[in-house]
C-alpha atoms as a PDB file:
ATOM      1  CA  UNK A   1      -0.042   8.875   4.070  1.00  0.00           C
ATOM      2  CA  UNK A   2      -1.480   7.186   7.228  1.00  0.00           C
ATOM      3  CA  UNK A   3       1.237   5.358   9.438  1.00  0.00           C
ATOM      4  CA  UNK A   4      -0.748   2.962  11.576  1.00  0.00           C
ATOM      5  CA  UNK A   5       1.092   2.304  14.878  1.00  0.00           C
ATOM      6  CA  UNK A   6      -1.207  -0.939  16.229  1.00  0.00           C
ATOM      7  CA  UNK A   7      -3.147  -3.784  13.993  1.00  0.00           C
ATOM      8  CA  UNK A   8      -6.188  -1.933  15.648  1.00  0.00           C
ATOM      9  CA  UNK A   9      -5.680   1.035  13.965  1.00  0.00           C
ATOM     10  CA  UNK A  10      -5.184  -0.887  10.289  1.00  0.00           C
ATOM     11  CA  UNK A  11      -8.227  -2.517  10.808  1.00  0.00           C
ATOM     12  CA  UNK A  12      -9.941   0.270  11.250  1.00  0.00           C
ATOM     13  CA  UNK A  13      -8.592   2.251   7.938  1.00  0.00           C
ATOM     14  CA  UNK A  14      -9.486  -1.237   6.156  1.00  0.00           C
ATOM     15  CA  UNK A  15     -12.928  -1.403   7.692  1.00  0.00           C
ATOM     16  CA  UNK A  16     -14.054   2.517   7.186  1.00  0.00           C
ATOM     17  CA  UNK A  17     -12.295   3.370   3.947  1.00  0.00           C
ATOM     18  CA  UNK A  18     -11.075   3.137   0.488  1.00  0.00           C
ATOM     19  CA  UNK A  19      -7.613   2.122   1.104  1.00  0.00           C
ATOM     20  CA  UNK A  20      -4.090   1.348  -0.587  1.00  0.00           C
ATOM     21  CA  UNK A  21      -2.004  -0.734   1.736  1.00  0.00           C
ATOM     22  CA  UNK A  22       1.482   0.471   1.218  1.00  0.00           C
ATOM     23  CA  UNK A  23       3.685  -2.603   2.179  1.00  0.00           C
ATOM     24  CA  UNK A  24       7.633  -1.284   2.731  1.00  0.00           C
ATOM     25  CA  UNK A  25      10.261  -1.476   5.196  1.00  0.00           C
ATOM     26  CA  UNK A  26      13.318   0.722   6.992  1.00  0.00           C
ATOM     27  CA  UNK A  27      16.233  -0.828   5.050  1.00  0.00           C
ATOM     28  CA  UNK A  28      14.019  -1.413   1.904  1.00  0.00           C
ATOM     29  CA  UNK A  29      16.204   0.512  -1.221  1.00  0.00           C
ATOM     30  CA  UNK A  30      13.626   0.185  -3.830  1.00  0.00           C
ATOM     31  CA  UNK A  31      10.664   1.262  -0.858  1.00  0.00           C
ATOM     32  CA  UNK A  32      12.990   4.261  -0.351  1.00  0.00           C
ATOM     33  CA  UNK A  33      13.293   4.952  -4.346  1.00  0.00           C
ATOM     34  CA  UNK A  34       9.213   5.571  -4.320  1.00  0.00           C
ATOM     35  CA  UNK A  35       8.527   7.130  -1.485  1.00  0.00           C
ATOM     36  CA  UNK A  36       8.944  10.531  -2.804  1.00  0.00           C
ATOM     37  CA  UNK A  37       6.663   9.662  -5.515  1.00  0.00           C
ATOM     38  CA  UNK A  38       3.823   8.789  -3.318  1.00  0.00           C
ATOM     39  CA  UNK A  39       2.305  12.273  -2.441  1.00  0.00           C
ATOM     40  CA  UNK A  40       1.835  12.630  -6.328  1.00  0.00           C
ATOM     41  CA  UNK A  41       0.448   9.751  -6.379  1.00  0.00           C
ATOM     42  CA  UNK A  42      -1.888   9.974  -3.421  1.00  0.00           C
ATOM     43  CA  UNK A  43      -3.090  13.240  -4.980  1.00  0.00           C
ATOM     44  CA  UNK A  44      -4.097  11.549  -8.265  1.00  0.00           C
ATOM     45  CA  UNK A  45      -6.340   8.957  -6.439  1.00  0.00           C
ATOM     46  CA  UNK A  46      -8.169  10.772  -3.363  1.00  0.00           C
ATOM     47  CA  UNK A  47     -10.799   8.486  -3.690  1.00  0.00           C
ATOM     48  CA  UNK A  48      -8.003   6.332  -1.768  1.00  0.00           C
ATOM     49  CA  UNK A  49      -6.355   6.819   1.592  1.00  0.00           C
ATOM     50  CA  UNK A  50      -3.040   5.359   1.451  1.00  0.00           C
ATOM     51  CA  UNK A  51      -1.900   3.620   4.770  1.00  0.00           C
ATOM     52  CA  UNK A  52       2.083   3.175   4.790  1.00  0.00           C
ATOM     53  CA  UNK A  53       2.292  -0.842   6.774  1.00  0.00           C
ATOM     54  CA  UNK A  54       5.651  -1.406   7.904  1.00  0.00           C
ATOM     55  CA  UNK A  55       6.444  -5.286   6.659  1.00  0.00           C
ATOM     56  CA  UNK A  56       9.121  -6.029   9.373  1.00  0.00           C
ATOM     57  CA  UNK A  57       6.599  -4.181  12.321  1.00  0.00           C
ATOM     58  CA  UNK A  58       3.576  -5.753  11.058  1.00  0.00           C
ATOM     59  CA  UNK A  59       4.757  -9.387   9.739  1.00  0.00           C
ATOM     60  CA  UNK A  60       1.724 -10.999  10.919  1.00  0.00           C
ATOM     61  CA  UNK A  61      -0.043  -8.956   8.107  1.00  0.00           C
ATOM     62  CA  UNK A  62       1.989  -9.103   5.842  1.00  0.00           C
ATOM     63  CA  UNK A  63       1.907 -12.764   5.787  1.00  0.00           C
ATOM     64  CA  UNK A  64      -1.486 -12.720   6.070  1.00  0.00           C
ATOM     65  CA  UNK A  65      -2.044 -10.556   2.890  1.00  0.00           C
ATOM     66  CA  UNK A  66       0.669 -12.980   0.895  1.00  0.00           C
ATOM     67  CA  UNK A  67       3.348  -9.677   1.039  1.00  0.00           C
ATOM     68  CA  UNK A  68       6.734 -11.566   0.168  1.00  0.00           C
ATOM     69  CA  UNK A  69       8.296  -9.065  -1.774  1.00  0.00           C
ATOM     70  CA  UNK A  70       8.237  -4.925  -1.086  1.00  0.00           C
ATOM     71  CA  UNK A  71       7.558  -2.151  -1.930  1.00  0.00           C
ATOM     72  CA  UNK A  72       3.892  -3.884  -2.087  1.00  0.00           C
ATOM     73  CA  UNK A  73       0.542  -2.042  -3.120  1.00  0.00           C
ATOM     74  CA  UNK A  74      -3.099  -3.619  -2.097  1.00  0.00           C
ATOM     75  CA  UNK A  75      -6.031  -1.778  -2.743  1.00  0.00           C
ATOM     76  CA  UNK A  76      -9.195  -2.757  -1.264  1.00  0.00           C
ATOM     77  CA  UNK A  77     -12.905  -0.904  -1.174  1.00  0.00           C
ATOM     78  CA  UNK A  78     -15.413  -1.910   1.496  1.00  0.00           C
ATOM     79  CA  UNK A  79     -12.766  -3.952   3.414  1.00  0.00           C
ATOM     80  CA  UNK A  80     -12.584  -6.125   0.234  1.00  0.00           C
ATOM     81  CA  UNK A  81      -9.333  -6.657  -1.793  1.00  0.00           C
ATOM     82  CA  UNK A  82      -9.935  -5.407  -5.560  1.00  0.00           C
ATOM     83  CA  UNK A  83      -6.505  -5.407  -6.603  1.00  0.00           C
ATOM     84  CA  UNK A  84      -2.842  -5.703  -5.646  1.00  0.00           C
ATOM     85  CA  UNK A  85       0.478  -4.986  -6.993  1.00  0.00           C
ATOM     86  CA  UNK A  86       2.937  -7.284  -5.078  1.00  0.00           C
ATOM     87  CA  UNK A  87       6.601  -8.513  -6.177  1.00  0.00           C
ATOM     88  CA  UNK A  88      10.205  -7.871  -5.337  1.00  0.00           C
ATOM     89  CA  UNK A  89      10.494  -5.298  -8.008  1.00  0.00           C
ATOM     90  CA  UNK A  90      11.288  -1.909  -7.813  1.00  0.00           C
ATOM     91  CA  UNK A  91       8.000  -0.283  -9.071  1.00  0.00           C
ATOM     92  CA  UNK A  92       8.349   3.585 -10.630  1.00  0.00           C
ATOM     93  CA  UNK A  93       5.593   6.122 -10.047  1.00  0.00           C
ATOM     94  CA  UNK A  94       4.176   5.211 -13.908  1.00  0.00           C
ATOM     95  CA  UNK A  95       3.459   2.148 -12.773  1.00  0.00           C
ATOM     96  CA  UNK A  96       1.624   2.180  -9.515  1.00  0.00           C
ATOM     97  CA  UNK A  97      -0.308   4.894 -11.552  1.00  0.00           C
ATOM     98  CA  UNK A  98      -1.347   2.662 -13.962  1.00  0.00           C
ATOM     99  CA  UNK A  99      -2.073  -0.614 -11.391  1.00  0.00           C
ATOM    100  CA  UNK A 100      -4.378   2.166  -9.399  1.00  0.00           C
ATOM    101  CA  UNK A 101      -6.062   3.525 -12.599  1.00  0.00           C
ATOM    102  CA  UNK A 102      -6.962   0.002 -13.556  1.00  0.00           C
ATOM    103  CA  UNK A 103      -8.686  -0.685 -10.602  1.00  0.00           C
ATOM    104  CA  UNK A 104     -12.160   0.733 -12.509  1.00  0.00           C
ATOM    105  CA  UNK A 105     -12.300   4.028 -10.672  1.00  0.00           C
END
């Protein structure tokens, strides 16, 4: 998991790779409930570099990208959003696999 530390540095994952955007925060419960999950899930989809965007230290982006609710998944290829998986829920590792595997690998 990439942690970006400057809107540079996310533009530059967006703009050279693959990416899932993973949208979460600090004091988020249900971001802290999946984190663990993610390095499974990260394995499953290499084509994908995950970048972890922190939603409170990067609120310009998130409102750009529509993130109201987190934990918040966007994938994009080519610097080109092909899918996202964004609401207030708490998501479980079954899911996200499922939102990623529909993405037409």
């Amino acid at each position: 998991m990439i942690i970006p530390n400057s809107y540079e540095k996310i533009a530059e994952w967006i703009e050279t790779k693959d990416v899932v955007l993973f949208f979460t925060a600090g004091w988020c419960g249900d971001c802290r409930f999946i984190h663990p999950q993610l390095p499974e899930i990260e394995a499953e989809f290499p084509e994908f570099t995950f970048v972890e965007i922190d939603r409170d230290k990067f609120i310009d982006l998130a409102i750009q990208w529509d993130i109201f609710g987190i934990p918040s998944f966007v994938a994009l290829r080519e610097g080109k959003e092909v899918g996202r998986y964004v609401n207030k829920e708490r998501k479980t590792k079954a899911q996200i696999t499922e939102f990623l595997k529909g993405l037409n690998r």
